[in-house]
Protein backbone atom coordinates (compact mmCIF):
# COMPACT_ATOMS: atom_id res chain seq x y z
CA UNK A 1 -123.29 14.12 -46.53
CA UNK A 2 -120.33 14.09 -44.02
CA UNK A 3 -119.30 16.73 -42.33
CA UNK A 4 -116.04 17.46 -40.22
CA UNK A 5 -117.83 18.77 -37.24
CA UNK A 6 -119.29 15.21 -36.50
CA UNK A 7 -122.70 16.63 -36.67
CA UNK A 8 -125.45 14.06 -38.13
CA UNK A 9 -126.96 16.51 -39.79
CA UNK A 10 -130.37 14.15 -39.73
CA UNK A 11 -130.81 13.86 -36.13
CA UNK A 12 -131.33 17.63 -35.89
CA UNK A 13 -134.71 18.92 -35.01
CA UNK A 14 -135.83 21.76 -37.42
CA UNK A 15 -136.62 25.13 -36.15
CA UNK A 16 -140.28 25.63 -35.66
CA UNK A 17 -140.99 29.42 -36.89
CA UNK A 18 -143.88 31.27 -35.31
CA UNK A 19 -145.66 34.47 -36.13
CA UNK A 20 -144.77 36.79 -33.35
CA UNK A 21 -144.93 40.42 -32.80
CA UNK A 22 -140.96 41.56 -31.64
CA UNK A 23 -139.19 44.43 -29.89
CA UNK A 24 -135.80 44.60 -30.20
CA UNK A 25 -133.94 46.88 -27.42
CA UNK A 26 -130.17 47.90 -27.78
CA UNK A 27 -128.54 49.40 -24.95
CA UNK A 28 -126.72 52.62 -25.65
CA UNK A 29 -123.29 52.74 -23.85
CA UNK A 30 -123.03 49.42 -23.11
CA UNK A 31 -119.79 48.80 -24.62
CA UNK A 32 -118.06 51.69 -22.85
CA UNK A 33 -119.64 49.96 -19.73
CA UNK A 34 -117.26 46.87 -20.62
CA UNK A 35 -114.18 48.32 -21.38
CA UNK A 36 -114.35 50.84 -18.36
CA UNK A 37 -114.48 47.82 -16.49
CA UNK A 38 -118.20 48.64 -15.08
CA UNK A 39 -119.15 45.73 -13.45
CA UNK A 40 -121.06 46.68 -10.85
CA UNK A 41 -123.16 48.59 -13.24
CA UNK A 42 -123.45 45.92 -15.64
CA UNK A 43 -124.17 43.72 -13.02
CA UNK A 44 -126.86 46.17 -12.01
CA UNK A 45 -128.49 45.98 -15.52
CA UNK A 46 -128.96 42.78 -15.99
CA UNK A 47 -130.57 42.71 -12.56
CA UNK A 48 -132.98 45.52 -13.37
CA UNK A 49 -133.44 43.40 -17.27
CA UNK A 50 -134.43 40.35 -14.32
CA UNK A 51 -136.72 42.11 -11.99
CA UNK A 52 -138.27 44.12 -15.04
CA UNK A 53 -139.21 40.46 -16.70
CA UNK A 54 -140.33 38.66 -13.65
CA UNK A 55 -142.84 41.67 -12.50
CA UNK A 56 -144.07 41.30 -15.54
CA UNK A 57 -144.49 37.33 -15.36
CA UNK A 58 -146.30 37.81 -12.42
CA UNK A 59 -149.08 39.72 -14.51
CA UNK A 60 -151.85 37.37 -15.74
CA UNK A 61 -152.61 39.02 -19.05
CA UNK A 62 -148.13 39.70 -19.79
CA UNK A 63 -147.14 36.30 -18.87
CA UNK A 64 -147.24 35.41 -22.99
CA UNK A 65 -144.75 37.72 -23.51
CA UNK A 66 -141.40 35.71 -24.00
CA UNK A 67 -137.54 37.15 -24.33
CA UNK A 68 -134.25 36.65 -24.63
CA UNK A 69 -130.86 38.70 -23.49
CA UNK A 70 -128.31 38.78 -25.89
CA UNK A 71 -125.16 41.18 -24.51
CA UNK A 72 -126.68 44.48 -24.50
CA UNK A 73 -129.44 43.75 -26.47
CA UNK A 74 -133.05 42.32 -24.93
CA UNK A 75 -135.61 40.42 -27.30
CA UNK A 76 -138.99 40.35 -26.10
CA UNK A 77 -141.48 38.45 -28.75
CA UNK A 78 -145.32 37.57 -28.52
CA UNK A 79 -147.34 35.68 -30.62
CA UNK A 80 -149.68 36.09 -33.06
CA UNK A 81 -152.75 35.22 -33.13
CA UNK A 82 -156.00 35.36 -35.64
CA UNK A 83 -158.17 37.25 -33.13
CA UNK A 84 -157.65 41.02 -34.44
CA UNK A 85 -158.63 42.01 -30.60
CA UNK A 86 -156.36 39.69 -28.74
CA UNK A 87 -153.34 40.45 -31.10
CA UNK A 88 -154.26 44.14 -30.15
CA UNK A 89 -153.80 43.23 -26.20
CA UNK A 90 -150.91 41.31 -27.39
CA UNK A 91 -148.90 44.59 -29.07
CA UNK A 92 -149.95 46.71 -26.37
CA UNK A 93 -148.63 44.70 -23.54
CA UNK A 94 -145.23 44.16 -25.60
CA UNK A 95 -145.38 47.90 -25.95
CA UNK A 96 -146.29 48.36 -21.92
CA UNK A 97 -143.31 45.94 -21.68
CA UNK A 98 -140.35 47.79 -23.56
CA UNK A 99 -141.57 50.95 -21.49
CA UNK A 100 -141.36 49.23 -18.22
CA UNK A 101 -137.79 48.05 -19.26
């Protein structure tokens, strides 16, 4: 199959899927933030998204807890597991996480 992009399509690695518990968090107002021309402010939330993440790196049993920032929008994600107990811990610290952010 040839493409025009020059992509071997072949060579690329398939995405591995994983079972994961996910919070998705949309920032209200962010847009206004843009076109006002906020940048100190948005400058300030990504800062506070930052800090927010790495405090909760820095916790031994919240370090699984991986995520993304899209824009306005942060992606947090952990993953599942078949101990009922653990993925219990698991939800609750992604839950301990979005209220922290």
């Amino acid at each position: 199959m040839e493409t025009n992009v020059g992509i071997e399509l072949e060579k690329i690695k398939p995405i591995e899927y994983k079972l994961c518990y996910v919070a998705f968090l949309d920032i209200l107002g962010f847009k206004d933030l843009v076109f006002n021309d906020e940048k100190s402010t948005i400058e300030n939330y990504f800062g506070i998204v930052a800090s927010a993440i790495q405090h909760l790196k820095s916790i031994s049993n919240k370090q699984e807890i991986k995520y993304i920032t899209i824009s306005d929008s942060i992606i947090l994600s952990v993953e599942h597991c078949k101990d009922k107990n653990e993925n219990f811990k698991r939800l609750q610290n992604l839950c301990i996480a979005v209220g922290l952010i």
